[in-house]
N, C-alpha and C. Protein backbone atom coordinates (compact mmCIF):
# COMPACT_ATOMS: atom_id res chain seq x y z
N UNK A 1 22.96 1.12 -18.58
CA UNK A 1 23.99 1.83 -17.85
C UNK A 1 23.91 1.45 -16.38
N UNK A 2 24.76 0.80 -15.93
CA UNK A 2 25.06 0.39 -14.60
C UNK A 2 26.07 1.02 -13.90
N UNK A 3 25.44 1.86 -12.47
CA UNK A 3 26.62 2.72 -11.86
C UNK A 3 26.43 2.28 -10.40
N UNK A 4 26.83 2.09 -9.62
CA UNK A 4 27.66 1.58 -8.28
C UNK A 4 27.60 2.63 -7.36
N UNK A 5 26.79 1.84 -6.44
CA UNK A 5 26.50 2.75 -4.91
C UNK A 5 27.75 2.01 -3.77
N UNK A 6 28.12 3.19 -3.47
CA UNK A 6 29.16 2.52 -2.36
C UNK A 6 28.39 3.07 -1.00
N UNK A 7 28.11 2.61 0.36
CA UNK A 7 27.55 2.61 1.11
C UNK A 7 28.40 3.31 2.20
N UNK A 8 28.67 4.29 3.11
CA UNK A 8 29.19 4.71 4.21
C UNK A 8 28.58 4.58 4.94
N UNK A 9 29.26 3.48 6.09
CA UNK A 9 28.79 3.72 7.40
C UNK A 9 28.32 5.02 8.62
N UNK A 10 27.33 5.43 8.66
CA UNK A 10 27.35 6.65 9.27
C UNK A 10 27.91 7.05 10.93
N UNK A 11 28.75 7.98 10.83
CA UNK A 11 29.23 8.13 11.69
C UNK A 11 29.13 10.12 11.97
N UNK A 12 29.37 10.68 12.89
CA UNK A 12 29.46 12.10 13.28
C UNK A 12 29.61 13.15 11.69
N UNK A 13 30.78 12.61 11.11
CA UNK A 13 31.45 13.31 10.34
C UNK A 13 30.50 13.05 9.08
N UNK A 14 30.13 11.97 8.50
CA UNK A 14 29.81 11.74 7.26
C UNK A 14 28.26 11.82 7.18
N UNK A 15 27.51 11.54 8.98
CA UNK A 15 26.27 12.09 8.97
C UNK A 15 25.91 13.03 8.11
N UNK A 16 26.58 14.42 8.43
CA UNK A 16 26.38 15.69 8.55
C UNK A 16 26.78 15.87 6.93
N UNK A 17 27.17 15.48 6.61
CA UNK A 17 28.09 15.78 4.58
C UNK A 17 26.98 15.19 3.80
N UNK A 18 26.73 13.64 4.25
CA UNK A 18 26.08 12.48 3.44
C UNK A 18 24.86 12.74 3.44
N UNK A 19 23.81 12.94 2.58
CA UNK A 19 22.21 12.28 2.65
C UNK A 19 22.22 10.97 2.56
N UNK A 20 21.40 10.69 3.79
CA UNK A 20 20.90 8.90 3.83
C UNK A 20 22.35 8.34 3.87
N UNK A 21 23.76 8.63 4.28
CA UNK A 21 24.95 7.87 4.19
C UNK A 21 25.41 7.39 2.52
N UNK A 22 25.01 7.99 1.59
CA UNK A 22 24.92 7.80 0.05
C UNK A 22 26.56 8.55 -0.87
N UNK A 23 27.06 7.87 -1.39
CA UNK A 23 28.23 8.36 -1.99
C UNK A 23 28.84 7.65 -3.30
N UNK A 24 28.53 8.63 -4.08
CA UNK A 24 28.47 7.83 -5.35
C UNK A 24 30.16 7.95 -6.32
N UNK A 25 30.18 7.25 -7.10
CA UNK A 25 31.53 7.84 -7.72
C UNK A 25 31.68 8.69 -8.42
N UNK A 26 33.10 9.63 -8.74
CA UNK A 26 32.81 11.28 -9.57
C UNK A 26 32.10 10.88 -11.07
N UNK A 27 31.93 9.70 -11.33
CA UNK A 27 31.80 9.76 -13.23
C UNK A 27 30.02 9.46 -13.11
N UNK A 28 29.55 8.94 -12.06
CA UNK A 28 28.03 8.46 -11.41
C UNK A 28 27.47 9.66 -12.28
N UNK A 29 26.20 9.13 -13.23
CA UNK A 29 24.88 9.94 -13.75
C UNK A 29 24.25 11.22 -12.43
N UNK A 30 24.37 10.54 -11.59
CA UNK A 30 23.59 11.18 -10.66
C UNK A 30 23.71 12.33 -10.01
N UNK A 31 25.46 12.68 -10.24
CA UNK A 31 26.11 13.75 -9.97
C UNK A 31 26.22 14.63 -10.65
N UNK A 32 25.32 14.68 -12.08
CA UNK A 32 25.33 15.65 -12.98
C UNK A 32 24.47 16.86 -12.03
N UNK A 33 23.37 16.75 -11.10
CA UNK A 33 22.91 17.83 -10.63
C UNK A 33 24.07 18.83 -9.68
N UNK A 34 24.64 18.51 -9.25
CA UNK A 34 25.65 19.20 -8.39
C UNK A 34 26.85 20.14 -9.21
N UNK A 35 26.76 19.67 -10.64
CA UNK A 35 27.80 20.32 -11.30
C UNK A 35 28.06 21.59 -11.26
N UNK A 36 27.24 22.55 -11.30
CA UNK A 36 27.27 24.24 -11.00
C UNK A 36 27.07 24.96 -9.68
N UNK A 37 26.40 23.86 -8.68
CA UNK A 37 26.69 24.16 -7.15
C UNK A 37 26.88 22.91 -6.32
N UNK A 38 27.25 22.82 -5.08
CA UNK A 38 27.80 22.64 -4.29
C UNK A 38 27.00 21.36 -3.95
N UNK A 39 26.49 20.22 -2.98
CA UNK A 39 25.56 19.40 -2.99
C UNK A 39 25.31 19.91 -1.24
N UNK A 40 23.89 20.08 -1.06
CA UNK A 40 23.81 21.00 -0.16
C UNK A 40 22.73 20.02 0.91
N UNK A 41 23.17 19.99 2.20
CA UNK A 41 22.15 19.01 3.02
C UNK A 41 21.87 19.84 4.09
N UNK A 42 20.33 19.44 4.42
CA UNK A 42 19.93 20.68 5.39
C UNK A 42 20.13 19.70 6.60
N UNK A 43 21.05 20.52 7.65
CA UNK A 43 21.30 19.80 8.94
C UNK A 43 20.58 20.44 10.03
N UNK A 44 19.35 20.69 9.76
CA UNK A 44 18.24 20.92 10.69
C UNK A 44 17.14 19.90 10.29
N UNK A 45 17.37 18.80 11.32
CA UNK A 45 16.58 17.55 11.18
C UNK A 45 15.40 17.71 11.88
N UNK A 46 14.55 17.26 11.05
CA UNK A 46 12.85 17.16 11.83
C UNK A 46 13.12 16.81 12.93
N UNK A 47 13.67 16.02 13.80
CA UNK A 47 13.17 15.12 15.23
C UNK A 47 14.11 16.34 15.89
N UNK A 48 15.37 16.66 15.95
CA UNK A 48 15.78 17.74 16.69
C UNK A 48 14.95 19.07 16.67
N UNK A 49 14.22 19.45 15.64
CA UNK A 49 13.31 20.77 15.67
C UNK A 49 12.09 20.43 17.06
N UNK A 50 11.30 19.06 16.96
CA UNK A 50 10.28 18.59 17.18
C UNK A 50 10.70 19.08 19.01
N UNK A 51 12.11 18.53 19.47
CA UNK A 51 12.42 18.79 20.35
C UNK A 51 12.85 19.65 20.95
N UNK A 52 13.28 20.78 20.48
CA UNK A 52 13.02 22.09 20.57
C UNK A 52 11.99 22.71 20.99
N UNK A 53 10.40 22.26 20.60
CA UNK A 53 9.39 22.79 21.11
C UNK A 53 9.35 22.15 22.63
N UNK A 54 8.74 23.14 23.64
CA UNK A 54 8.03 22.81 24.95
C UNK A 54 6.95 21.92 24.55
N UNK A 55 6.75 21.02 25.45
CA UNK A 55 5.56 20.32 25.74
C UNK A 55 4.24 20.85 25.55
N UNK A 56 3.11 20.92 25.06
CA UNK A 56 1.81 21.73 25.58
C UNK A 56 1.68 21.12 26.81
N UNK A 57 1.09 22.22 28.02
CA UNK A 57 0.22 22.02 28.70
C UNK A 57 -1.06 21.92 28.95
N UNK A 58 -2.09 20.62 29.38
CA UNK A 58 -3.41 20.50 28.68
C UNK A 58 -3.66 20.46 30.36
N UNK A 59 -5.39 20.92 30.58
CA UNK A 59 -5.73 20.90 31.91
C UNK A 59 -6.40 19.47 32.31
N UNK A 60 -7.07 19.04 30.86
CA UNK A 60 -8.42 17.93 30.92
C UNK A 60 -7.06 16.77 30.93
N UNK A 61 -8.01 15.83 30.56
CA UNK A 61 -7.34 14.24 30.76
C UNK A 61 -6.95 13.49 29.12
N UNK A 62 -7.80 14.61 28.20
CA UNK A 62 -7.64 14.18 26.98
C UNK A 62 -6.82 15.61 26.12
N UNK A 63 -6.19 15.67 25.35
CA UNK A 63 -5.00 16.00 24.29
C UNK A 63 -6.18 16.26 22.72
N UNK A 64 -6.23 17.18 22.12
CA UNK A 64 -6.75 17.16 21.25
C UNK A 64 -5.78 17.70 20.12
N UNK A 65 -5.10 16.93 18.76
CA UNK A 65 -4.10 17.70 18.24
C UNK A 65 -4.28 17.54 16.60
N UNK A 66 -4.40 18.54 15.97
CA UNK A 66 -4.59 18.87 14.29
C UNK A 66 -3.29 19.31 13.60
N UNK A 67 -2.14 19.63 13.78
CA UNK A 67 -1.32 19.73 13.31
C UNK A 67 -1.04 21.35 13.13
N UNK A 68 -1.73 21.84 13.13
CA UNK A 68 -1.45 23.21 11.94
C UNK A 68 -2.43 24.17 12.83
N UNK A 69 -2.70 25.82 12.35
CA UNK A 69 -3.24 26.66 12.58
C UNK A 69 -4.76 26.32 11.69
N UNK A 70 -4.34 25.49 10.49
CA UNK A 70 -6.32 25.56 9.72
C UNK A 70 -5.73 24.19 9.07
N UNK A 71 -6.96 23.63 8.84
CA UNK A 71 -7.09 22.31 8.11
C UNK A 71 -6.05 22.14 6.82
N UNK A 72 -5.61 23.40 6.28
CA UNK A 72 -5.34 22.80 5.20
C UNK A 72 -3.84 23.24 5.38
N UNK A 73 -3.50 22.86 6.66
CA UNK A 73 -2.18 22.84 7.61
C UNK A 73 -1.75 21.64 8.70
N UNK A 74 -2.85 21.28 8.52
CA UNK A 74 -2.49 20.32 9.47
C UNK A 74 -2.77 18.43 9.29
N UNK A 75 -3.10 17.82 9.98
CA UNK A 75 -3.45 16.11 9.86
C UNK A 75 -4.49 16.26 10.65
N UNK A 76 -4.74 14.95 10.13
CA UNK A 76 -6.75 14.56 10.67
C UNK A 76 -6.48 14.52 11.97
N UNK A 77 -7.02 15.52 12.76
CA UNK A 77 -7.41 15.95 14.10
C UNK A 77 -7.55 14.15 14.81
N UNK A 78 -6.41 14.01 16.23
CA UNK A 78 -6.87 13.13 16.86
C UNK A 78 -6.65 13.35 18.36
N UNK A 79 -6.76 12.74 19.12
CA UNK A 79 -7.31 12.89 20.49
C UNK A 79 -6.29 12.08 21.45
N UNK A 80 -5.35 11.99 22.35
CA UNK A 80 -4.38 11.59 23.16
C UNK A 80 -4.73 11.59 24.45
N UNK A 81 -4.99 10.29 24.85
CA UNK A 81 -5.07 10.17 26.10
C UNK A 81 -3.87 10.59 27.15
N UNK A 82 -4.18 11.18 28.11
CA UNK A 82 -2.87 11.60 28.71
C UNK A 82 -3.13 11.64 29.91
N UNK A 83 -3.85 9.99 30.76
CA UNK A 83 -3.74 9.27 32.33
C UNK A 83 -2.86 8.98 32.58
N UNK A 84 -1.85 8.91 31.79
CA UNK A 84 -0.87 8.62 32.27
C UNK A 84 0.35 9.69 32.71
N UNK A 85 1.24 9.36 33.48
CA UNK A 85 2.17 10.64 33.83
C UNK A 85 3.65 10.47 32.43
N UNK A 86 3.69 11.81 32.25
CA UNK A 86 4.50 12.01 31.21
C UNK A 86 4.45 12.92 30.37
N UNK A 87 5.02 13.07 29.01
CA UNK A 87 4.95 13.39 27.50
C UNK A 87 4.62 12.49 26.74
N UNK A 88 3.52 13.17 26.25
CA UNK A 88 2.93 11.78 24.67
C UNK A 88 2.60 12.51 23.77
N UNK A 89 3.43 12.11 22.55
CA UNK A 89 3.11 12.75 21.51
C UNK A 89 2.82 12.33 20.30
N UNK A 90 1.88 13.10 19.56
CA UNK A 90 0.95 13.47 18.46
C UNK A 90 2.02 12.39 17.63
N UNK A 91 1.48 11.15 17.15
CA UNK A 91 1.83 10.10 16.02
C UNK A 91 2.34 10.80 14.99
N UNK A 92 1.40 12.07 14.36
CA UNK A 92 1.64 12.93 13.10
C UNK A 92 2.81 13.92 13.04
N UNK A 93 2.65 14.52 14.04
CA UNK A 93 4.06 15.34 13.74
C UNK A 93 4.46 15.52 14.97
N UNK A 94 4.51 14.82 15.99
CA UNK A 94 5.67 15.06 17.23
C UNK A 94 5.47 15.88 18.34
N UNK A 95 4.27 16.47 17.92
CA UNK A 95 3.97 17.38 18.92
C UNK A 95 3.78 16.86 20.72
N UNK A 96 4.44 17.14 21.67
CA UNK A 96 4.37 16.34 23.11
C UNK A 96 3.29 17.36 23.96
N UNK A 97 2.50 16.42 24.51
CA UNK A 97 1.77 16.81 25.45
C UNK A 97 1.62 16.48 26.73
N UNK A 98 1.40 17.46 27.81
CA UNK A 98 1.74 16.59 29.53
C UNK A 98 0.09 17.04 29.79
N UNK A 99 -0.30 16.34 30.62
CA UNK A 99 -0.82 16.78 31.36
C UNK A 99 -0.64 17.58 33.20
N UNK A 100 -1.50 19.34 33.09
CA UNK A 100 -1.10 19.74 34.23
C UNK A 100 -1.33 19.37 35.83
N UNK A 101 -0.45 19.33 36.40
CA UNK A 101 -0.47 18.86 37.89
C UNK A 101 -0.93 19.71 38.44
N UNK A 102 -1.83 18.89 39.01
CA UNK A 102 -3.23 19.55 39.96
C UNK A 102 -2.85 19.41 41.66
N UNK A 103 -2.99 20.18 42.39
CA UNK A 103 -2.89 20.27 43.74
C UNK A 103 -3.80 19.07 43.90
N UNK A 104 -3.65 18.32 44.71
CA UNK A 104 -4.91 17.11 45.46
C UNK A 104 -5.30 17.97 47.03
């Protein structure tokens, strides 16, 4: 059984409707899940949440970040240098960290 992906270019409108820009035809196998409800996409995207959070403020020169409240919440604990001026954030889940400005 061979069924046919037609591809939409993503744009504002079809972002927000489409998962991954994906649109299949009405007779498509794949559309048997949607038959009794609606096909439902959550438009609260990880990277807009991520940015939502404030920055932490750290006092030292190093960033220490685990993800979560307890281990079995979070990613293997790692360490962010932060000599430099800015926001840098946690590889694992986005978390941004500054370091605080110190009177000289």
């Amino acid at each position: 059984m061979k069924s046919s992906t037609s591809i939409i270019y993503c744009d504002s409108i079809y972002s927000y409707l489409l998962f991954l820009c994906q649109s299949w035809s009405p007779d498509d196998y794949r559309n048997v899940r949607f038959l009794d409800n609606p096909k439902q996409v959550n438009s609260r995207w990880s990277i807009d949440l991520i940015k939502a959070v404030p920055p932490v403020v750290v006092e030292g020169r190093t960033a220490v970040c685990e993800g979560g409240p307890s281990e079995a919440l979070g990613h293997p604990k790692i360490y962010i240098n932060l000599d430099q001026p800015g926001n840098h954030s946690c590889s694992y889940c986005g978390i941004r960290f500054v370091k605080k400005e110190t009177a000289h």
